[in-house]
C-alpha atoms as a PDB file:
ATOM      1  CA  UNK A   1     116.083  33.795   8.745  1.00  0.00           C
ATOM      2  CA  UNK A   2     116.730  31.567  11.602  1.00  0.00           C
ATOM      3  CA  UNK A   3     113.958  30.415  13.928  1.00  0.00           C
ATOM      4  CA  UNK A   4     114.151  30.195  17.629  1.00  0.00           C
ATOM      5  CA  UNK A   5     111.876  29.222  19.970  1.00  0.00           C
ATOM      6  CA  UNK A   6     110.085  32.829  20.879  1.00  0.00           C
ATOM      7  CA  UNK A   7     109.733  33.174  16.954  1.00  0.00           C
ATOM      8  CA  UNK A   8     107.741  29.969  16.578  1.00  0.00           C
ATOM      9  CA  UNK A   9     105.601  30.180  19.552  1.00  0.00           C
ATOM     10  CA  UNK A  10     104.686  33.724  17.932  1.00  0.00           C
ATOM     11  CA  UNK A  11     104.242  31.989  14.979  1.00  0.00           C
ATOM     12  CA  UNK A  12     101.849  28.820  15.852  1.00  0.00           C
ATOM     13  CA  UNK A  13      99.669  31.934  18.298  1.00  0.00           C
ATOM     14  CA  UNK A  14      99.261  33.880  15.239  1.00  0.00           C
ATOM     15  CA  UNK A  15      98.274  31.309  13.045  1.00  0.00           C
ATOM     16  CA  UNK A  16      95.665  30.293  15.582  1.00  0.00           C
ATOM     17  CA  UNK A  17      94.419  33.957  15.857  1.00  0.00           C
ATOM     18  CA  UNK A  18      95.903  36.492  13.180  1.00  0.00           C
ATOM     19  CA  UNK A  19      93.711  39.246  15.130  1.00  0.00           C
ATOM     20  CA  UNK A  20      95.734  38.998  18.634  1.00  0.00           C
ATOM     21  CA  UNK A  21      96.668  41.999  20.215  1.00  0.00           C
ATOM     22  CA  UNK A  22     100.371  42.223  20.916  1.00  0.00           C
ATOM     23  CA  UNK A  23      99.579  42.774  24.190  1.00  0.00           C
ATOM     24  CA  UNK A  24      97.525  39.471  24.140  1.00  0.00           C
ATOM     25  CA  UNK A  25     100.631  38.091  22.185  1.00  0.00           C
ATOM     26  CA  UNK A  26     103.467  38.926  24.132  1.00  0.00           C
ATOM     27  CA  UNK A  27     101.639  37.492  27.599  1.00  0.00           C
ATOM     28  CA  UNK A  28     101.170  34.263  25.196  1.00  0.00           C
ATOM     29  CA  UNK A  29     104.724  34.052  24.454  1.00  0.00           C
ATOM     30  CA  UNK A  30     106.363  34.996  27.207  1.00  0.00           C
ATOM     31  CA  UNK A  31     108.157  38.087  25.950  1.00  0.00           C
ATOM     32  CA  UNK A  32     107.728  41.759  26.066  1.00  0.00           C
ATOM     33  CA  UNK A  33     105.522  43.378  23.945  1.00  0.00           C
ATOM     34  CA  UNK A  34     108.779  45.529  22.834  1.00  0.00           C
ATOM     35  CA  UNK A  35     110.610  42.336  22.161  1.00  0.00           C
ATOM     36  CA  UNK A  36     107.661  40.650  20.793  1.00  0.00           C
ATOM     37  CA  UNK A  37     106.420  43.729  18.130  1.00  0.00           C
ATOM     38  CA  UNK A  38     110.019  43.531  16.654  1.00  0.00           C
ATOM     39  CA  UNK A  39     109.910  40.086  16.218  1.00  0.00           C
ATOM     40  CA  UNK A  40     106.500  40.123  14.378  1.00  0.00           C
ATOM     41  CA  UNK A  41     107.915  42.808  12.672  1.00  0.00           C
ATOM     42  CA  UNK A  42     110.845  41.163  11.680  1.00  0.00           C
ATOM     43  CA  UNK A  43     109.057  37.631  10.756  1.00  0.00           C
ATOM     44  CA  UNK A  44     106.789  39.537   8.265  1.00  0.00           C
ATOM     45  CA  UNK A  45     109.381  41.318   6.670  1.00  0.00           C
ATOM     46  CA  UNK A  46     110.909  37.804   6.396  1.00  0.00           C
ATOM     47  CA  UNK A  47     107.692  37.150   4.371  1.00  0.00           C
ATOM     48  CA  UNK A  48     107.127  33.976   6.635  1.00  0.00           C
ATOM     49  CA  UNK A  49     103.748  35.784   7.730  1.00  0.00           C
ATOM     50  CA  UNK A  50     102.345  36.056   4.506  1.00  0.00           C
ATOM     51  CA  UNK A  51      99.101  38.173   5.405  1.00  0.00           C
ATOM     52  CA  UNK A  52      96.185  38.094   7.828  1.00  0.00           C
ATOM     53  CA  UNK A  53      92.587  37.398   7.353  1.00  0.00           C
ATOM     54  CA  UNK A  54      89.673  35.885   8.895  1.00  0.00           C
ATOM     55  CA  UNK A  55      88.198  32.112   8.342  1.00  0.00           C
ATOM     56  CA  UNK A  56      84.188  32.924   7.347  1.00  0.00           C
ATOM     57  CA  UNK A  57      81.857  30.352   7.510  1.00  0.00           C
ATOM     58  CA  UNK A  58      81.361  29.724   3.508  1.00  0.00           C
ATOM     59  CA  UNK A  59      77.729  27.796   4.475  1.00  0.00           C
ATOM     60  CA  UNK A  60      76.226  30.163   6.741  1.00  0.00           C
ATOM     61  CA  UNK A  61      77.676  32.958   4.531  1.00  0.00           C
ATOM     62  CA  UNK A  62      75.672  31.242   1.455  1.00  0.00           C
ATOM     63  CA  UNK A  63      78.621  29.635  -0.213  1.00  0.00           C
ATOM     64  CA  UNK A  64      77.099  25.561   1.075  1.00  0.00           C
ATOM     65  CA  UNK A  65      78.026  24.144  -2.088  1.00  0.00           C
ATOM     66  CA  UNK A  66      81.685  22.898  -2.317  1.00  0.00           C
ATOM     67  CA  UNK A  67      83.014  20.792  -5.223  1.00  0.00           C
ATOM     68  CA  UNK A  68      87.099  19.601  -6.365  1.00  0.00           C
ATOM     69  CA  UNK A  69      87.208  20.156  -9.929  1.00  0.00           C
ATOM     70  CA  UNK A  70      89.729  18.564 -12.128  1.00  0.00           C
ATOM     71  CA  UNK A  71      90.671  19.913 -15.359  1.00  0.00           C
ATOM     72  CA  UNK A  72      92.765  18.592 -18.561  1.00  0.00           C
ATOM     73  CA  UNK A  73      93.758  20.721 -20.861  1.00  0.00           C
ATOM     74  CA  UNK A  74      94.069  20.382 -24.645  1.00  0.00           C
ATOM     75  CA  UNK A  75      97.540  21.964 -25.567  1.00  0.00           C
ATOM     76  CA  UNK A  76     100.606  22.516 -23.323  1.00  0.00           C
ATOM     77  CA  UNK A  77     103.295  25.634 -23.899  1.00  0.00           C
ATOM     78  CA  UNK A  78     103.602  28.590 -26.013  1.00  0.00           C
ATOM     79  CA  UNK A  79     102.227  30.374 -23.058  1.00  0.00           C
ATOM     80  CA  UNK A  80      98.441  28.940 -22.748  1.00  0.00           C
ATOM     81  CA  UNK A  81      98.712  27.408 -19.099  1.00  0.00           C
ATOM     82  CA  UNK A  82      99.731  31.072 -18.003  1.00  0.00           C
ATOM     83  CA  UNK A  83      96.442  32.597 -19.946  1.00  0.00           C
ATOM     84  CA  UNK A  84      94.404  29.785 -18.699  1.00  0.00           C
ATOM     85  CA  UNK A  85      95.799  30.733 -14.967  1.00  0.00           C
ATOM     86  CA  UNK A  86      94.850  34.512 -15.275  1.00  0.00           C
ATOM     87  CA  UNK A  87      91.434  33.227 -16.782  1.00  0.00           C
ATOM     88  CA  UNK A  88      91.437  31.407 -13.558  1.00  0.00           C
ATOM     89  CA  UNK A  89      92.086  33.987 -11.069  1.00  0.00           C
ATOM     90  CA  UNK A  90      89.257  36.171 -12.162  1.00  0.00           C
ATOM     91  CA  UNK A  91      86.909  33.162 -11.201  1.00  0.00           C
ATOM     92  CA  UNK A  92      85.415  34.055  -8.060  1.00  0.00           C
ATOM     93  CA  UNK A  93      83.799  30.812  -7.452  1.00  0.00           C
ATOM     94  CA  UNK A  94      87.507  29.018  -7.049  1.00  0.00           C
ATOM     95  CA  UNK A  95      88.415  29.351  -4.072  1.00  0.00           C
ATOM     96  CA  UNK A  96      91.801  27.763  -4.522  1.00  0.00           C
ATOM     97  CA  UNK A  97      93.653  26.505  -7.541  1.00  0.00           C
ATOM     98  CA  UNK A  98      96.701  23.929  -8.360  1.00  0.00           C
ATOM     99  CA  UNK A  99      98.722  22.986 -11.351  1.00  0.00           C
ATOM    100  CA  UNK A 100      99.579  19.341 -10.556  1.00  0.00           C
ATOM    101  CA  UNK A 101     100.886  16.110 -11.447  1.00  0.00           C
ATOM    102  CA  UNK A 102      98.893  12.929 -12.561  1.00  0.00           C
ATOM    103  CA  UNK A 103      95.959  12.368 -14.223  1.00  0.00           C
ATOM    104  CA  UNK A 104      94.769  16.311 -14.526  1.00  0.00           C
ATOM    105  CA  UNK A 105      96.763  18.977 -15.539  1.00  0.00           C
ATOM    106  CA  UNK A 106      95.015  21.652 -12.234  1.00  0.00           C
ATOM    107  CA  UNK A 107      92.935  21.030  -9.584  1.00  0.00           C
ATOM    108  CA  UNK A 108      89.979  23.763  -8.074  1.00  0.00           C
ATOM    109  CA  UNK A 109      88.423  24.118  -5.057  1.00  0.00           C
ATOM    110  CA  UNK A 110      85.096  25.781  -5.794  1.00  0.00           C
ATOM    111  CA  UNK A 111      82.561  27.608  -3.361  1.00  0.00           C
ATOM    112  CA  UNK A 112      79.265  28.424  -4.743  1.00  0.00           C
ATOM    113  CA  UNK A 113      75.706  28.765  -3.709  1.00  0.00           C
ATOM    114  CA  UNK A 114      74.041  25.823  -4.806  1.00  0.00           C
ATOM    115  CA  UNK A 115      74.212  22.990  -7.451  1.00  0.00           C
ATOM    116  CA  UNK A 116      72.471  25.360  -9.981  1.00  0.00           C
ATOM    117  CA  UNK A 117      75.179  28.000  -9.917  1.00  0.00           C
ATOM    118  CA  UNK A 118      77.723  25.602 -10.243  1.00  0.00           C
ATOM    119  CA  UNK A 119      76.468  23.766 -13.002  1.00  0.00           C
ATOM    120  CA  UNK A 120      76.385  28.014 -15.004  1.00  0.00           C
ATOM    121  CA  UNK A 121      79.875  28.228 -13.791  1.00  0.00           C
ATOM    122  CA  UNK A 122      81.467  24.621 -15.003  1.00  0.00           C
ATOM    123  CA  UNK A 123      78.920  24.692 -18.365  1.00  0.00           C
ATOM    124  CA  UNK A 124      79.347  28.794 -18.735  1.00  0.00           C
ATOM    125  CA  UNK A 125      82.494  29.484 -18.287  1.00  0.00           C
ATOM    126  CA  UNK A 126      84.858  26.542 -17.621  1.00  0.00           C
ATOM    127  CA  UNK A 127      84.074  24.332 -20.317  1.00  0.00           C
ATOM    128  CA  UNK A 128      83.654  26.858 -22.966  1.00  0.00           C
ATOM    129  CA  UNK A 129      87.561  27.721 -22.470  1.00  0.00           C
ATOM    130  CA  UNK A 130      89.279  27.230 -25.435  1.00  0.00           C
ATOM    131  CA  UNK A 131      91.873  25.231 -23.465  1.00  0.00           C
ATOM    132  CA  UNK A 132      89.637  23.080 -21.532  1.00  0.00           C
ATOM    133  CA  UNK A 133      90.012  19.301 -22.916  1.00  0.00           C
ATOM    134  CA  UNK A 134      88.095  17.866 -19.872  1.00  0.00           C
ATOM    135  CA  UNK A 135      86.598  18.800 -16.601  1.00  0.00           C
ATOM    136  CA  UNK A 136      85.450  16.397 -13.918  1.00  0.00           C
ATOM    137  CA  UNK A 137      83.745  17.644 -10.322  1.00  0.00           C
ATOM    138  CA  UNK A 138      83.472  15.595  -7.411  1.00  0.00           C
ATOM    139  CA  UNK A 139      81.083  17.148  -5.119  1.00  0.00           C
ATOM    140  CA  UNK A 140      81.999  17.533  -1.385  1.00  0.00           C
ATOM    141  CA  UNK A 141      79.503  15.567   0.969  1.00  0.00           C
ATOM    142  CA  UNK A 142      81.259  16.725   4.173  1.00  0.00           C
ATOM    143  CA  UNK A 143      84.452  18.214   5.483  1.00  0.00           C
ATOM    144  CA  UNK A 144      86.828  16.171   7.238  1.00  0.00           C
ATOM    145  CA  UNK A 145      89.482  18.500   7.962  1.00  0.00           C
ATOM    146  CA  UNK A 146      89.640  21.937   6.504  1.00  0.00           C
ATOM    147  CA  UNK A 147      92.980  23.501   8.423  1.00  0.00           C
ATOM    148  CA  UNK A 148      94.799  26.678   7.475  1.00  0.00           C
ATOM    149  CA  UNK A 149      98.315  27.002   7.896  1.00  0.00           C
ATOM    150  CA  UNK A 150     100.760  24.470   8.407  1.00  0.00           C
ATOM    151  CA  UNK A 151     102.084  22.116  11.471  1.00  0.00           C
ATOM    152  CA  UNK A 152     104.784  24.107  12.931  1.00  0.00           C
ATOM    153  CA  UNK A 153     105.482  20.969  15.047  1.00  0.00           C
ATOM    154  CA  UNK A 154     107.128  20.010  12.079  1.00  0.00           C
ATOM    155  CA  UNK A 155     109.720  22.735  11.722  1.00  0.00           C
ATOM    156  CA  UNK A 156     113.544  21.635  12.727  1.00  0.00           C
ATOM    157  CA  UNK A 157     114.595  22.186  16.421  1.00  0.00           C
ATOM    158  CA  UNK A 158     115.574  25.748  17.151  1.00  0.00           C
ATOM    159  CA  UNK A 159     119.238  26.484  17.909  1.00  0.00           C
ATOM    160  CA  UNK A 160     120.654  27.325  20.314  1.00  0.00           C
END
């Protein structure tokens, strides 16, 4: 799908506020709201709006404690990194997950209540994996930046 300039206004307004009417969104962008509901349309279809939800407040929610968590694992292939990935996903406490390269195999972004709970899930559950070679936690003293989405700014010019 090609991008013009109505579609990526649309998109950076949505990404700011996934709840927007399309009233609200079509004064926003400058288009109808006829012209403007088929374009949403058209970019989700496109898959390039992926879903909508709402940012919570993890700390205020209960959620203050917020660690990176880097994990080695012991073997490689014959299927274990996708059983250790569906292990994964029925974590709650991580929040977000990577396989990547350098000196650990995945990286997690956990969320949980309080030191306490997070030492029961790393000592509970993590470590006691039968994949898990190593684990090592660096615990988040303050957010810097935390943004969703991506810098649309970024995207080649329209054309024309």
């Amino acid at each position: 799908m090609t991008l013009d300039g109505f579609d990526i206004a649309i998109l950076r307004a949505l990404q700011q506020d996934g709840a927007m009417t399309n009233a609200t969104l079509s004064e926003r962008v400058n288009l109808s709201a006829s012209q403007c509901s088929r374009r949403r349309a058209a970019l989700e279809a496109a898959s390039l709006i992926a879903g909508y939800s709402a940012r919570l407040d993890a700390a205020k929610l209960g959620f203050g404690f917020r660690a990176i968590v880097r994990v080695n694992l012991r073997s490689h292939g014959g299927g274990s990194e996708s059983g250790f990935a569906k292990f994964i996903a029925r974590c709650s406490e991580v929040r977000a997950a990577f396989s990547v390269s350098g000196d650990a195999d995945y990286i997690f972004d956990v969320r949980t209540p309080d030191l306490g709970s997070f030492a029961a899930f790393i000592h509970e559950q993590l470590l006691p994996h039968e994949l898990v070679a190593q684990v090592r936690s660096e615990i988040v003293l303050k957010t810097l930046k935390d943004e969703p989405g991506v810098d649309l700014s970024r995207l080649p010019a329209p054309q024309r």
